[in-house]
N, C-alpha and C. Protein backbone atom coordinates (compact mmCIF):
# COMPACT_ATOMS: atom_id res chain seq x y z
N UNK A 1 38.93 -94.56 -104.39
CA UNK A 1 38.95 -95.79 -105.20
C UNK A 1 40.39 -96.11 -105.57
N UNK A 2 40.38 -97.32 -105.12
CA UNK A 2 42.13 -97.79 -105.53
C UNK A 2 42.64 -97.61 -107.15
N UNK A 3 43.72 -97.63 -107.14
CA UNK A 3 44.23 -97.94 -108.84
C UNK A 3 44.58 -98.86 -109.06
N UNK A 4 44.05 -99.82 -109.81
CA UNK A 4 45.13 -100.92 -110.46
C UNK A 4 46.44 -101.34 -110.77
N UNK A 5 47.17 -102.41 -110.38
CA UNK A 5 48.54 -102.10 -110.47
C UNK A 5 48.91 -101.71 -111.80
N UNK A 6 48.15 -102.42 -112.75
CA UNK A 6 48.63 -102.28 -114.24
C UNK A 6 48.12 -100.79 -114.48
N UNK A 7 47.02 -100.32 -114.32
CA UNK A 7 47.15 -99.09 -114.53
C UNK A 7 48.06 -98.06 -113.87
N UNK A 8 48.64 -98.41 -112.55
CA UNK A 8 49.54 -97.63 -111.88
C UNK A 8 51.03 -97.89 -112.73
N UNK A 9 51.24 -98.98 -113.44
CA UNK A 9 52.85 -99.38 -114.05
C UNK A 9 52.30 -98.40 -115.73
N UNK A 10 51.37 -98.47 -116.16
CA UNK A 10 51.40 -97.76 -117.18
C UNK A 10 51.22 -95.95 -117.05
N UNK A 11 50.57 -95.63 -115.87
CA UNK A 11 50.53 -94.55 -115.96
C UNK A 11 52.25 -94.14 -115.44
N UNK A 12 52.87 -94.82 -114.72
CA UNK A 12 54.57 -94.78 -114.20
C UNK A 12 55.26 -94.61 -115.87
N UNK A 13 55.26 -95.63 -116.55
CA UNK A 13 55.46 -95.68 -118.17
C UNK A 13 55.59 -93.71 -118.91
N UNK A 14 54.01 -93.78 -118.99
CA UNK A 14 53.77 -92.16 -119.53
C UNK A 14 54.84 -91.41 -118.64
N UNK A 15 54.22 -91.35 -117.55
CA UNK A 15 54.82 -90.09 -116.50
C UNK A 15 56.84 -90.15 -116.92
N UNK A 16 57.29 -91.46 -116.52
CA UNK A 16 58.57 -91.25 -117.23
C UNK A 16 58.91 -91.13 -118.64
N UNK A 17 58.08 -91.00 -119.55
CA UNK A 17 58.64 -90.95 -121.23
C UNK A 17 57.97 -89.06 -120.79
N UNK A 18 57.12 -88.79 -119.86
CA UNK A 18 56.63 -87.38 -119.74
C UNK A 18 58.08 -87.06 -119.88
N UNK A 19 58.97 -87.17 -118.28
CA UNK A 19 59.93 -86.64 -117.69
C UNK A 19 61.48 -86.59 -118.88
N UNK A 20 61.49 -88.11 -119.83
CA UNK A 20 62.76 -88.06 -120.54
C UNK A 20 62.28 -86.81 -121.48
N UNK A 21 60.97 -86.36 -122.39
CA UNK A 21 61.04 -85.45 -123.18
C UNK A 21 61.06 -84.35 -122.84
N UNK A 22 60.55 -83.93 -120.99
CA UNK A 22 60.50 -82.44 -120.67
C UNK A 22 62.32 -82.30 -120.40
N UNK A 23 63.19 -83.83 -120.26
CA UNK A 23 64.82 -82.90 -119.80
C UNK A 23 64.65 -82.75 -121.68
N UNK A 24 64.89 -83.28 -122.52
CA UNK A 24 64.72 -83.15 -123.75
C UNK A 24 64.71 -81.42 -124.68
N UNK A 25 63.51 -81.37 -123.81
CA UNK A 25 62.91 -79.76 -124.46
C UNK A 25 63.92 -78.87 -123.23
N UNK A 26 64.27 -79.10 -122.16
CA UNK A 26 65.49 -78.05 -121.54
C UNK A 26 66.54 -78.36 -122.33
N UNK A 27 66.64 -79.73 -122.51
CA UNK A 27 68.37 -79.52 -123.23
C UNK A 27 68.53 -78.74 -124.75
N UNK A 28 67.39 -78.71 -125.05
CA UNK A 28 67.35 -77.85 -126.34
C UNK A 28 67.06 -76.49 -126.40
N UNK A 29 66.39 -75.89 -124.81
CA UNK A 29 66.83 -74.22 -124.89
C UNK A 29 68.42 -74.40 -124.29
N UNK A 30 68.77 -75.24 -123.76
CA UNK A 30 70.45 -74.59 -123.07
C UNK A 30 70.79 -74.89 -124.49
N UNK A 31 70.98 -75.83 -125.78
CA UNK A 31 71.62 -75.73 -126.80
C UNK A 31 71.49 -74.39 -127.39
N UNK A 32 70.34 -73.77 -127.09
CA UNK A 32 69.62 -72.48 -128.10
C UNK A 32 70.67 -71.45 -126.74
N UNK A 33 71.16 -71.19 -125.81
CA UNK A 33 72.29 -70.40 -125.92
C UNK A 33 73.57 -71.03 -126.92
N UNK A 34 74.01 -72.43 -126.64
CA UNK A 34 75.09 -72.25 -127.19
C UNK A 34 75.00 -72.22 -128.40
N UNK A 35 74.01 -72.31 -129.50
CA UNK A 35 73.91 -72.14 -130.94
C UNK A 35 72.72 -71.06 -131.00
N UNK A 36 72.50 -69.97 -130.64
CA UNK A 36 71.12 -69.04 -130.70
C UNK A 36 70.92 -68.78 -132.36
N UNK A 37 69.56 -68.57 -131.97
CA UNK A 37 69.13 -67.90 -133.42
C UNK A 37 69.63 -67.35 -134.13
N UNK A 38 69.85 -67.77 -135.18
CA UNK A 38 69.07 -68.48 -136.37
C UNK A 38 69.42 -70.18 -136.14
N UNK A 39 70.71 -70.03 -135.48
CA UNK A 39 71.47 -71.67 -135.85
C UNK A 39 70.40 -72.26 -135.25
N UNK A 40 69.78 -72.19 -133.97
CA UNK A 40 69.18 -73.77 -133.15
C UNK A 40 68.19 -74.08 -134.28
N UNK A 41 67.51 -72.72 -134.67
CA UNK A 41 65.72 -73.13 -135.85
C UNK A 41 66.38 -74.07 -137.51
N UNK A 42 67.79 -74.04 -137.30
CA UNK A 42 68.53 -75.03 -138.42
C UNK A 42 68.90 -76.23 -138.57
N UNK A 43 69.25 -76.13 -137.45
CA UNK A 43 70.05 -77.76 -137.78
C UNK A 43 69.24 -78.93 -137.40
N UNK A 44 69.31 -80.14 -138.28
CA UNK A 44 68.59 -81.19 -138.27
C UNK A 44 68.86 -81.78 -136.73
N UNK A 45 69.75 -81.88 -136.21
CA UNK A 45 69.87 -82.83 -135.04
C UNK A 45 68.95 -81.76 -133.87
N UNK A 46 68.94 -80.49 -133.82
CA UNK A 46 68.05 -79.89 -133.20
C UNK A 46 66.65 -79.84 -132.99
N UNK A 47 66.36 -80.19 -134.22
CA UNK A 47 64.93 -80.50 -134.61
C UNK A 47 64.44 -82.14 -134.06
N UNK A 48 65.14 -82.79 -134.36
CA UNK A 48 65.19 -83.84 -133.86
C UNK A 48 64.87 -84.14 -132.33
N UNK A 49 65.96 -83.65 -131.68
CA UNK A 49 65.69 -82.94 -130.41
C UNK A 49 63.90 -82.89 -130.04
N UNK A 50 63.26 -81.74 -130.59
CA UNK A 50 62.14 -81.26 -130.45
C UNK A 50 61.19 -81.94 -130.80
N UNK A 51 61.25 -82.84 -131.48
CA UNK A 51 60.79 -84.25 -131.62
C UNK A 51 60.56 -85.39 -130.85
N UNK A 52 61.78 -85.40 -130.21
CA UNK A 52 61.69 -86.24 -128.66
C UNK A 52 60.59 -85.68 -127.52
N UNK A 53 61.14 -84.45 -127.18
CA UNK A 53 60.51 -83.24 -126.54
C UNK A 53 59.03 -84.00 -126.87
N UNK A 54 58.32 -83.86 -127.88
CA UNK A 54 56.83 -83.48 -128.11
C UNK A 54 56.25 -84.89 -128.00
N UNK A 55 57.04 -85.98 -128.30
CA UNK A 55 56.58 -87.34 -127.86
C UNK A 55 56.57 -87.51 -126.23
N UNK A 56 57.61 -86.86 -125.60
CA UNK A 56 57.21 -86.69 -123.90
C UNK A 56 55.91 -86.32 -123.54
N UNK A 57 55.97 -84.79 -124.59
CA UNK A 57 54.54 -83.87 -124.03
C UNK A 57 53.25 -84.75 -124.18
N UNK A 58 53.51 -85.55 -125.50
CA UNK A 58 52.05 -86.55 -125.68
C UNK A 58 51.95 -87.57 -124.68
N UNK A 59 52.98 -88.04 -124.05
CA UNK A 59 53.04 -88.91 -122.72
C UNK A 59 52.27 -88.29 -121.75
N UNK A 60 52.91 -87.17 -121.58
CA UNK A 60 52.72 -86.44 -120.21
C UNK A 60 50.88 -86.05 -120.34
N UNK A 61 50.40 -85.66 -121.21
CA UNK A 61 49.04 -85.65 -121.57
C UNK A 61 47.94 -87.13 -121.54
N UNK A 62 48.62 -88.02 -122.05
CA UNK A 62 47.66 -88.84 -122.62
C UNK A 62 47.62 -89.59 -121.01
N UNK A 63 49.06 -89.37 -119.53
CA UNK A 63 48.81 -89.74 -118.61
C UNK A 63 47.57 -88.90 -118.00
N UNK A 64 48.25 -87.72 -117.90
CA UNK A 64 47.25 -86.57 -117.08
C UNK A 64 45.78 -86.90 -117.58
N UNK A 65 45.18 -87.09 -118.42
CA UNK A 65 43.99 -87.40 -119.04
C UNK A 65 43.03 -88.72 -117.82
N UNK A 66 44.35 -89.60 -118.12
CA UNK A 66 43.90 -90.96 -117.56
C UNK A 66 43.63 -91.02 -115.83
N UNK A 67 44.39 -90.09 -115.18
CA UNK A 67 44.75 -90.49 -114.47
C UNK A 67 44.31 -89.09 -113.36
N UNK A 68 44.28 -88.00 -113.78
CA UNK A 68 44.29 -86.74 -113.01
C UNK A 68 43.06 -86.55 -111.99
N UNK A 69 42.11 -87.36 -112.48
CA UNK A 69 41.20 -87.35 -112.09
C UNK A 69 40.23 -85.80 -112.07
N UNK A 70 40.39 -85.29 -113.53
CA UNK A 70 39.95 -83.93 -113.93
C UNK A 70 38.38 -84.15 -113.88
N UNK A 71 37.33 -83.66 -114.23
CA UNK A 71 36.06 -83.68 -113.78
C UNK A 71 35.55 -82.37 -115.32
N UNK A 72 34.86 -82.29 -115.82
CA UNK A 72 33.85 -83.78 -116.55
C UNK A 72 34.79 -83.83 -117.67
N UNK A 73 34.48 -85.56 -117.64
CA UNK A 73 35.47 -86.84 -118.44
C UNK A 73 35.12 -85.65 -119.93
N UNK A 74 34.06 -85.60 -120.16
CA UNK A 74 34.28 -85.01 -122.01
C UNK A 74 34.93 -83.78 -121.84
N UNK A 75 35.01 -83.48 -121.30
CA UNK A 75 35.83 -81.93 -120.96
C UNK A 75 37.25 -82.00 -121.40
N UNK A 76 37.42 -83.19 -120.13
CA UNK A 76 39.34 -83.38 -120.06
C UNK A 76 39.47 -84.03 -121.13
N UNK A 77 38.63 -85.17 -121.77
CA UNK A 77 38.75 -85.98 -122.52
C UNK A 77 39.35 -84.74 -124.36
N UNK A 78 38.20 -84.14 -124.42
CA UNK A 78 38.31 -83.33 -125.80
C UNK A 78 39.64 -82.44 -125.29
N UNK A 79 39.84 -82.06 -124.48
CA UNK A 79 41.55 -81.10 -123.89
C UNK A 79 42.08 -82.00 -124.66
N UNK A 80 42.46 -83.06 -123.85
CA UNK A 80 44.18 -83.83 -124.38
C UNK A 80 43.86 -84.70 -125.63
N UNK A 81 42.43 -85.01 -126.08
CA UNK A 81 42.68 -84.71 -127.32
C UNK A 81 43.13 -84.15 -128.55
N UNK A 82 42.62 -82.90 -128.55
CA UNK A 82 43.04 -81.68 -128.78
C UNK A 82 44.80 -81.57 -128.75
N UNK A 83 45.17 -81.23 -127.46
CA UNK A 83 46.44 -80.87 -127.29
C UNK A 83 47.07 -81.97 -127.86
N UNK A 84 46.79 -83.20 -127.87
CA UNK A 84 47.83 -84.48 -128.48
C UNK A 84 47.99 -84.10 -130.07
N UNK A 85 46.71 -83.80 -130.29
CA UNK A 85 46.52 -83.74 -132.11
C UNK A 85 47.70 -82.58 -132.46
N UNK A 86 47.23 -81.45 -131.41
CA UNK A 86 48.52 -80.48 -131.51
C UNK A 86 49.95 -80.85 -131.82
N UNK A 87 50.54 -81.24 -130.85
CA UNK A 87 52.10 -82.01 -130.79
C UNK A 87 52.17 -82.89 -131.17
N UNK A 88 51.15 -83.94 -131.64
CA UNK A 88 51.58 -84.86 -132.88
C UNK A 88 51.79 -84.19 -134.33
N UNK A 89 50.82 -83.26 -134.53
CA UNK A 89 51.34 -82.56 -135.86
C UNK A 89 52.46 -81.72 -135.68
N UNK A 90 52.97 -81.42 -134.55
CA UNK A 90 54.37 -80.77 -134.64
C UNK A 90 55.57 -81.71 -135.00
N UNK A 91 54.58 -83.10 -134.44
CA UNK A 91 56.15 -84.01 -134.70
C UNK A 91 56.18 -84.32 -136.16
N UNK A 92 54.77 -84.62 -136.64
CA UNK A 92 55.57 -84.42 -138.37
C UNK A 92 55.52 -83.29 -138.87
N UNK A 93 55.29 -82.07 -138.71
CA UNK A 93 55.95 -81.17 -138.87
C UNK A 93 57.85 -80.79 -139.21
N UNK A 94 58.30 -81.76 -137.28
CA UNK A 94 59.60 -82.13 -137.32
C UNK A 94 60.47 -82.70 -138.39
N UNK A 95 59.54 -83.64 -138.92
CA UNK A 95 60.01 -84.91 -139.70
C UNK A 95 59.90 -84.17 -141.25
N UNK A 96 58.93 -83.92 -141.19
CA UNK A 96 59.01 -83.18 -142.45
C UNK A 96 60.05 -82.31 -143.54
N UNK A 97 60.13 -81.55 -141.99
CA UNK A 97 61.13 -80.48 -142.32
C UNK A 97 62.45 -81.02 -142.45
N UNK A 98 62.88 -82.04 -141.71
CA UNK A 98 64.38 -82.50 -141.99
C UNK A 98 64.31 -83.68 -142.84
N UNK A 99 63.24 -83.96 -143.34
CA UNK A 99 63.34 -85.11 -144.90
C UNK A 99 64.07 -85.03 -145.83
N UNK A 100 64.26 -85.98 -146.97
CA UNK A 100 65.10 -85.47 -148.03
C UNK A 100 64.61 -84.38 -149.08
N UNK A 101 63.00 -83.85 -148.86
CA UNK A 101 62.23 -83.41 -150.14
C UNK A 101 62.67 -81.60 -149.31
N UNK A 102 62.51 -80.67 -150.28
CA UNK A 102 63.25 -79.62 -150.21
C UNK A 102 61.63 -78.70 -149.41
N UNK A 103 61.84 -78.34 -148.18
CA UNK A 103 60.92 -77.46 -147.58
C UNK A 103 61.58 -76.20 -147.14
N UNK A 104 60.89 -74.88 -147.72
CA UNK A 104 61.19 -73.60 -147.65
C UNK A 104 60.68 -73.10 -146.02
N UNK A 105 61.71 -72.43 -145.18
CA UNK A 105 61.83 -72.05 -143.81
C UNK A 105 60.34 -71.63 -143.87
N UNK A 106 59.58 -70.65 -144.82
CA UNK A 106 58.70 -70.02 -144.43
C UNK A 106 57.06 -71.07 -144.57
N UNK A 107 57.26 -72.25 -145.64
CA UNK A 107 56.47 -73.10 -144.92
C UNK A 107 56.34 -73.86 -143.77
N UNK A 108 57.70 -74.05 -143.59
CA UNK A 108 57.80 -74.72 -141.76
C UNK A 108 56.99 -74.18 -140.89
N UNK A 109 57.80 -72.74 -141.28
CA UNK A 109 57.20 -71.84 -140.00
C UNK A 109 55.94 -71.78 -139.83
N UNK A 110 55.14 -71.61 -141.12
CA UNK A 110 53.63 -71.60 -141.25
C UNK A 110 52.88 -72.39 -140.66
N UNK A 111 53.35 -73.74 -141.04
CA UNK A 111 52.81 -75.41 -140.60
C UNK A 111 53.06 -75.64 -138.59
N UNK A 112 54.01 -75.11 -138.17
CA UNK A 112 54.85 -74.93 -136.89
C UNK A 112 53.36 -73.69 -136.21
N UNK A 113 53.25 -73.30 -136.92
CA UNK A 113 52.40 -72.00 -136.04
C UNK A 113 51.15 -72.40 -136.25
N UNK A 114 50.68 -73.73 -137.32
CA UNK A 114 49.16 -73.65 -137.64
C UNK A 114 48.95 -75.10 -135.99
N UNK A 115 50.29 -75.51 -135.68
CA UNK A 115 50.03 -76.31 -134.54
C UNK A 115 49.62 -75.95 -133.38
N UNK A 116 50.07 -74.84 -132.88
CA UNK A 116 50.20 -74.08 -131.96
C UNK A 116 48.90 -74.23 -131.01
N UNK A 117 47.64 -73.43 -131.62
CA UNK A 117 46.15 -73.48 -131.18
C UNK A 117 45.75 -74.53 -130.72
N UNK A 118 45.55 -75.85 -131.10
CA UNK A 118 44.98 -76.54 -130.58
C UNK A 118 45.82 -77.07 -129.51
N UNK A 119 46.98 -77.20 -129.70
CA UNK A 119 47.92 -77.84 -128.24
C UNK A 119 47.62 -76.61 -127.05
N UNK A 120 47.73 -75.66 -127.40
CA UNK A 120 47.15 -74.44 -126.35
C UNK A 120 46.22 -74.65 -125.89
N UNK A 121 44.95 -74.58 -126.91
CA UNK A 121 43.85 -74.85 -126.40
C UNK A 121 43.20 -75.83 -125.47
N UNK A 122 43.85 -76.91 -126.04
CA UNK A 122 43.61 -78.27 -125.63
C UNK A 122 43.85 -78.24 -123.69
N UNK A 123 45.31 -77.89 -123.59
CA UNK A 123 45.71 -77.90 -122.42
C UNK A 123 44.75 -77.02 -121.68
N UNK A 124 44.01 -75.70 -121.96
CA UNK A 124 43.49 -74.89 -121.19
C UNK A 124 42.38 -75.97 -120.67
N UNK A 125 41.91 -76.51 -121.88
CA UNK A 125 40.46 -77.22 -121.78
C UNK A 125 40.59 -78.53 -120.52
N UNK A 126 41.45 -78.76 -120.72
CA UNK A 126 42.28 -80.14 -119.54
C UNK A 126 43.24 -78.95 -118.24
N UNK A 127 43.08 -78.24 -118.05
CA UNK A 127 43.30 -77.66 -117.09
C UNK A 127 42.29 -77.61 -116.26
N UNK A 128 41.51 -76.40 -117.05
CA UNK A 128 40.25 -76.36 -116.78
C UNK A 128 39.47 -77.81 -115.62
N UNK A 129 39.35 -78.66 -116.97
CA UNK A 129 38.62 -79.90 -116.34
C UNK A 129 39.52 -80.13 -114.63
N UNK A 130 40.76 -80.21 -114.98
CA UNK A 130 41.88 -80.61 -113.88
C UNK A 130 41.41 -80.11 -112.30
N UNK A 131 41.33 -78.42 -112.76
CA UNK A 131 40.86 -77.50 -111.40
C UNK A 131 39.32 -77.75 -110.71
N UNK A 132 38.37 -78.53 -111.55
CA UNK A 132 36.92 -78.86 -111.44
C UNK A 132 37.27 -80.22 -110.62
N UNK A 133 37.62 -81.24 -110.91
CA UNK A 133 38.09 -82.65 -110.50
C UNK A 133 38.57 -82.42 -109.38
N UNK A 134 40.02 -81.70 -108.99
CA UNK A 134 40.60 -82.08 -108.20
C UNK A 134 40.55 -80.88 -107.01
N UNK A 135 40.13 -79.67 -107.51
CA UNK A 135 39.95 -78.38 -106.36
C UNK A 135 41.14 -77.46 -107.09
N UNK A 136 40.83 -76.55 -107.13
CA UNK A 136 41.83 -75.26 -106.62
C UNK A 136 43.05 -75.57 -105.94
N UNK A 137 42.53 -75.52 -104.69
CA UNK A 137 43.58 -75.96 -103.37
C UNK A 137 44.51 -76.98 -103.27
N UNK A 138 44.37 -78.05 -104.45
CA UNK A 138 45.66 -79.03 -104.48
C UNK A 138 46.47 -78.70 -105.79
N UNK A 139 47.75 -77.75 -105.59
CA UNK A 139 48.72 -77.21 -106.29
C UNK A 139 48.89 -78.18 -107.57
N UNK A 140 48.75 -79.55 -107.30
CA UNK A 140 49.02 -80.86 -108.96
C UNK A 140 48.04 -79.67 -109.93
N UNK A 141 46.80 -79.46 -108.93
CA UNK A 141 45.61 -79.35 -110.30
C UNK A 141 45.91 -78.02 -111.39
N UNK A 142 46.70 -77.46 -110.67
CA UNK A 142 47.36 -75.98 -111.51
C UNK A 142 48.11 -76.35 -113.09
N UNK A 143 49.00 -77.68 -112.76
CA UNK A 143 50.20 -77.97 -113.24
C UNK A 143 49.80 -77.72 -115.04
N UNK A 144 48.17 -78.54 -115.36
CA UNK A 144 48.28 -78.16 -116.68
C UNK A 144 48.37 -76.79 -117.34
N UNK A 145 47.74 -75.80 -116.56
CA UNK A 145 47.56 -74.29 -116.74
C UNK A 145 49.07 -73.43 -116.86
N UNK A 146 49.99 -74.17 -116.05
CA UNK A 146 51.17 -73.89 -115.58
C UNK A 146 52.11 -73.96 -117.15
N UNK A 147 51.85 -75.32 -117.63
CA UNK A 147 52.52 -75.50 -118.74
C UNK A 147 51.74 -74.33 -119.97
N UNK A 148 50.90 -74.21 -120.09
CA UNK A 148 49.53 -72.96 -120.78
C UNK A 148 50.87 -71.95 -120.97
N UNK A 149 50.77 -71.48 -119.44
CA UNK A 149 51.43 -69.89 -119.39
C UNK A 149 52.45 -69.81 -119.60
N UNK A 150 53.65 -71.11 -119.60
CA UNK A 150 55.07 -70.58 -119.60
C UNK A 150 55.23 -70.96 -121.06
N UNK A 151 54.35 -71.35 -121.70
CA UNK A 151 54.47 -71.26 -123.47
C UNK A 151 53.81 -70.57 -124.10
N UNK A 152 52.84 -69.91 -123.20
CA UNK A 152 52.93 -68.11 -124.04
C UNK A 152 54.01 -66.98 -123.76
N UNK A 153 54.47 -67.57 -122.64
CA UNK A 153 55.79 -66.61 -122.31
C UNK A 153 56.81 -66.81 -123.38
N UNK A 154 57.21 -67.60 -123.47
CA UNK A 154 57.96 -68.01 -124.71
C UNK A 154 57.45 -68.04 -125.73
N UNK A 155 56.01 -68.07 -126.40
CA UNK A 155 55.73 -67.33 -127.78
C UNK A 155 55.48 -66.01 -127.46
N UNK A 156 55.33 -65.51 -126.25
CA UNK A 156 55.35 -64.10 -126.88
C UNK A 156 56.98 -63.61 -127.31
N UNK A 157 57.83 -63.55 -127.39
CA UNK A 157 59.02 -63.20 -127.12
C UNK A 157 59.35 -63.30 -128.82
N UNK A 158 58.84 -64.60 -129.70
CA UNK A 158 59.24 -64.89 -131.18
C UNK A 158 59.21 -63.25 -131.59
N UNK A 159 58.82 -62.79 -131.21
CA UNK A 159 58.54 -61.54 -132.61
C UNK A 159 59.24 -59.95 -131.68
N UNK A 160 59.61 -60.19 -130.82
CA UNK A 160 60.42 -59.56 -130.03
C UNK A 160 62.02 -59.92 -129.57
N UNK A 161 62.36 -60.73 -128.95
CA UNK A 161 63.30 -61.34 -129.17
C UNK A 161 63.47 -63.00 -129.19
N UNK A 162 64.15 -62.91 -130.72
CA UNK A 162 63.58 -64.40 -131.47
C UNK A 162 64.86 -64.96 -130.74
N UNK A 163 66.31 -64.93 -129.95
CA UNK A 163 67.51 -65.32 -129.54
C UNK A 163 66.46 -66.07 -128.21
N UNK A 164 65.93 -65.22 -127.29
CA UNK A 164 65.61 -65.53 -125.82
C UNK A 164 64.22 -66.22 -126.19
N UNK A 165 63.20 -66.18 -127.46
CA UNK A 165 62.61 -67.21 -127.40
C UNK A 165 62.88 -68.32 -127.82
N UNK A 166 63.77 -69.05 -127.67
CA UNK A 166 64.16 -70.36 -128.05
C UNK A 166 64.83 -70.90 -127.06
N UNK A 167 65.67 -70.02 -126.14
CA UNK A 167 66.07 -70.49 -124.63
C UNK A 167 64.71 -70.75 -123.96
N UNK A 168 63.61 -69.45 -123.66
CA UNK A 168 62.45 -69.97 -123.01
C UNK A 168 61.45 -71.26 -123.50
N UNK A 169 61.47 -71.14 -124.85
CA UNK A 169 60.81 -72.17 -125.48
C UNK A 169 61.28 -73.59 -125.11
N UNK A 170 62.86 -73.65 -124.53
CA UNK A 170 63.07 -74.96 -124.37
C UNK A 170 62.85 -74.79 -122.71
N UNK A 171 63.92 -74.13 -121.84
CA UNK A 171 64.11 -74.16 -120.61
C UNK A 171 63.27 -73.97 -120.03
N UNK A 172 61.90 -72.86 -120.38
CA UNK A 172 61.34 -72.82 -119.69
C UNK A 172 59.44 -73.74 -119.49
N UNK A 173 59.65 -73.82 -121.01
CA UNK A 173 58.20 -74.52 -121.25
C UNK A 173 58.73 -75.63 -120.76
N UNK A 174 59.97 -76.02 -121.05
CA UNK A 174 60.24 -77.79 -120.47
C UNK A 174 60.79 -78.18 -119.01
N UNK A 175 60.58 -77.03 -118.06
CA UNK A 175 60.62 -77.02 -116.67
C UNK A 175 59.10 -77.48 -116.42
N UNK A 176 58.18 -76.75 -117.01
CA UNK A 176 56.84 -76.78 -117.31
C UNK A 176 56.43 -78.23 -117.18
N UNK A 177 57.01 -78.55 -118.25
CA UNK A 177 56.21 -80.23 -118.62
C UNK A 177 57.31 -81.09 -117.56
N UNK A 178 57.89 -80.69 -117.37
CA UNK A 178 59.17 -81.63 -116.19
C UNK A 178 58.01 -81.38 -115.03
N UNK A 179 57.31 -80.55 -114.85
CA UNK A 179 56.51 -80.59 -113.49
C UNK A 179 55.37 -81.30 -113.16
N UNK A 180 54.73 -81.51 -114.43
CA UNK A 180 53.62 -81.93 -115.24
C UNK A 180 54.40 -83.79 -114.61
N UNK A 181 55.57 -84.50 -115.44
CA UNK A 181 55.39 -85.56 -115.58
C UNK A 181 56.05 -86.03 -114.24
N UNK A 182 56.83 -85.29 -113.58
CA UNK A 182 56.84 -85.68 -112.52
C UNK A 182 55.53 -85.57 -111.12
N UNK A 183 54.92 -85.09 -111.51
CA UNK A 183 53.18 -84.96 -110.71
C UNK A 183 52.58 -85.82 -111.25
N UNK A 184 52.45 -86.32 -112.86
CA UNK A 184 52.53 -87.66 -113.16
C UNK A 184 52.32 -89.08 -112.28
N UNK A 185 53.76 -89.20 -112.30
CA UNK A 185 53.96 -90.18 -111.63
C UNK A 185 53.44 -90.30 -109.66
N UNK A 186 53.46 -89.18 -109.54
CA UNK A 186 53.34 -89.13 -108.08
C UNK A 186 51.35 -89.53 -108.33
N UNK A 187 50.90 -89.14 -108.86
CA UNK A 187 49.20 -88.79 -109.02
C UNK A 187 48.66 -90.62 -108.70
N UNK A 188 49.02 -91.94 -109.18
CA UNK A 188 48.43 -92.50 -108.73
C UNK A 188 48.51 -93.06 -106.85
N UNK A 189 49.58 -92.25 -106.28
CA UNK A 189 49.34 -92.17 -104.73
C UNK A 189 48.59 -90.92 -104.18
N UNK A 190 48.26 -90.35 -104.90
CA UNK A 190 48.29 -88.67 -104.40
C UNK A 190 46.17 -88.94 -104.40
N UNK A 191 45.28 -87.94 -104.58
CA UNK A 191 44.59 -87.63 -104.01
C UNK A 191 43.23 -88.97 -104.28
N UNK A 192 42.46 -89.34 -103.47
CA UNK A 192 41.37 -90.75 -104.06
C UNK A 192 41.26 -90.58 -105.38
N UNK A 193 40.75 -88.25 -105.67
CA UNK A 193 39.60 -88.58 -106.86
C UNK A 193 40.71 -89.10 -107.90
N UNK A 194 41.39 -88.89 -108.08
CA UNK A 194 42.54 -89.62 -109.46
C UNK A 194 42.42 -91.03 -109.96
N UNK A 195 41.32 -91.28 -110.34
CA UNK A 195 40.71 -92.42 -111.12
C UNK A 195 41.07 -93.04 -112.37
N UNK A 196 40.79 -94.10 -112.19
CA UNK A 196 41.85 -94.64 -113.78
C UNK A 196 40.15 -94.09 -114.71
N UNK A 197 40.56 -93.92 -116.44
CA UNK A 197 39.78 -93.85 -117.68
C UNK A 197 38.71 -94.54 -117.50
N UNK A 198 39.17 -95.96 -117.07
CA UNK A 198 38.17 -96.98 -117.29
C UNK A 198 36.66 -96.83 -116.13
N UNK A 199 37.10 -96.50 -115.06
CA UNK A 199 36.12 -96.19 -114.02
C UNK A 199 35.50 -95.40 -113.68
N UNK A 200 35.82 -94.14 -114.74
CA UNK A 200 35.49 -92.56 -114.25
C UNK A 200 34.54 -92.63 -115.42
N UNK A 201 33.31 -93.01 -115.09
CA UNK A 201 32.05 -93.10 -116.40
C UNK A 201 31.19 -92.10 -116.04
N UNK A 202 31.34 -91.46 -114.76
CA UNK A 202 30.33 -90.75 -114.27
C UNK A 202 31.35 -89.08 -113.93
N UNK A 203 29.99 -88.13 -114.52
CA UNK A 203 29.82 -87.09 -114.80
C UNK A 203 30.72 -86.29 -116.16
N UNK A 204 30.23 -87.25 -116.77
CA UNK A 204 30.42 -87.01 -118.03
C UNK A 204 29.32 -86.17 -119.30
């Protein structure tokens, strides 16, 4: 089934605001060598940074959703739900924390970690759907699972080494989503089942 042009220029839209926040989240682990822990988890313009970052990731999701042609619609649908609700509360999280009202590191951190689960989750759940929709065998359908694993690689590391999780947290989760929004954009040429929202009513 063809795609619409307008749905092909908007899903192009996501897929590139995907791609500006995944260079985003790399340029903020290469900052996390040149300022490592403690400095990168400090400074306001860093945070900021990670802010950009997570408005990509909600791009890069709210495309993959539309467009991946994942299989069944409530499946993928409750994933990037989920995962959006995730990284939108990280972004005011972001905002929060660098406001004028006085927030103590160890509530950040708290609020920062109570996000975590559902953006995890979410993505497994839209992976999941992804590998049902599109097969195993076509490497795109991995891509959400892909982003899954290389951001537990980088949370596992916080409580082991907190310096190299903040390089992986940027460089490597945001190679991650750089793969994600550039498969993005390629997805409305790439396989039939990749159906726009509006048409995929069935097997839901």
């Amino acid at each position: 089934m063809n795609i619409s042009t307008r749905h092909r220029r908007v899903t192009r839209v996501l897929g590139s605001t995907a791609v500006v926040g995944a260079l985003a989240m790399i340029g903020y682990g290469m900052l996390a060598v040149l300022f490592p822990y403690p400095r990168i988890a400090q400074g306001i313009s860093f945070e900021l940074v990670w802010v950009v970052a997570n408005v990509g990731v909600i791009a890069g999701i709210a495309g993959w959703a539309m467009t991946s042609g994942a299989r069944p619609r409530t499946l993928a649908l409750a994933g990037a739900g989920l995962a959006v609700l995730g990284h939108a509360a990280r972004i005011v999280v972001g905002l929060w924390s660098v406001g004028p009202w006085p927030v103590s590191e160890a509530d950040a951190t708290w609020a920062i970690v109570a996000t975590i689960p559902p953006a995890f989750l979410g993505m497994i759940l839209l992976g999941i759907a992804t590998l049902v929709g599109r097969g195993p065998r076509d490497p795109q359908a991995w891509v959400p699972l892909v982003t899954v694993a290389a951001g537990l690689v980088a949370a596992s590391l916080y409580g082991t080494n907190t310096v190299a999780h903040f390089i992986v947290l940027g460089v490597g989760w945001g190679t991650a989503w750089l793969l994600l929004g550039l498969a993005l954009r390629r997805l409305p040429e790439g396989p039939a089942r990749a159906v726009p929202l509006t048409t995929a009513t069935t097997s839901s």
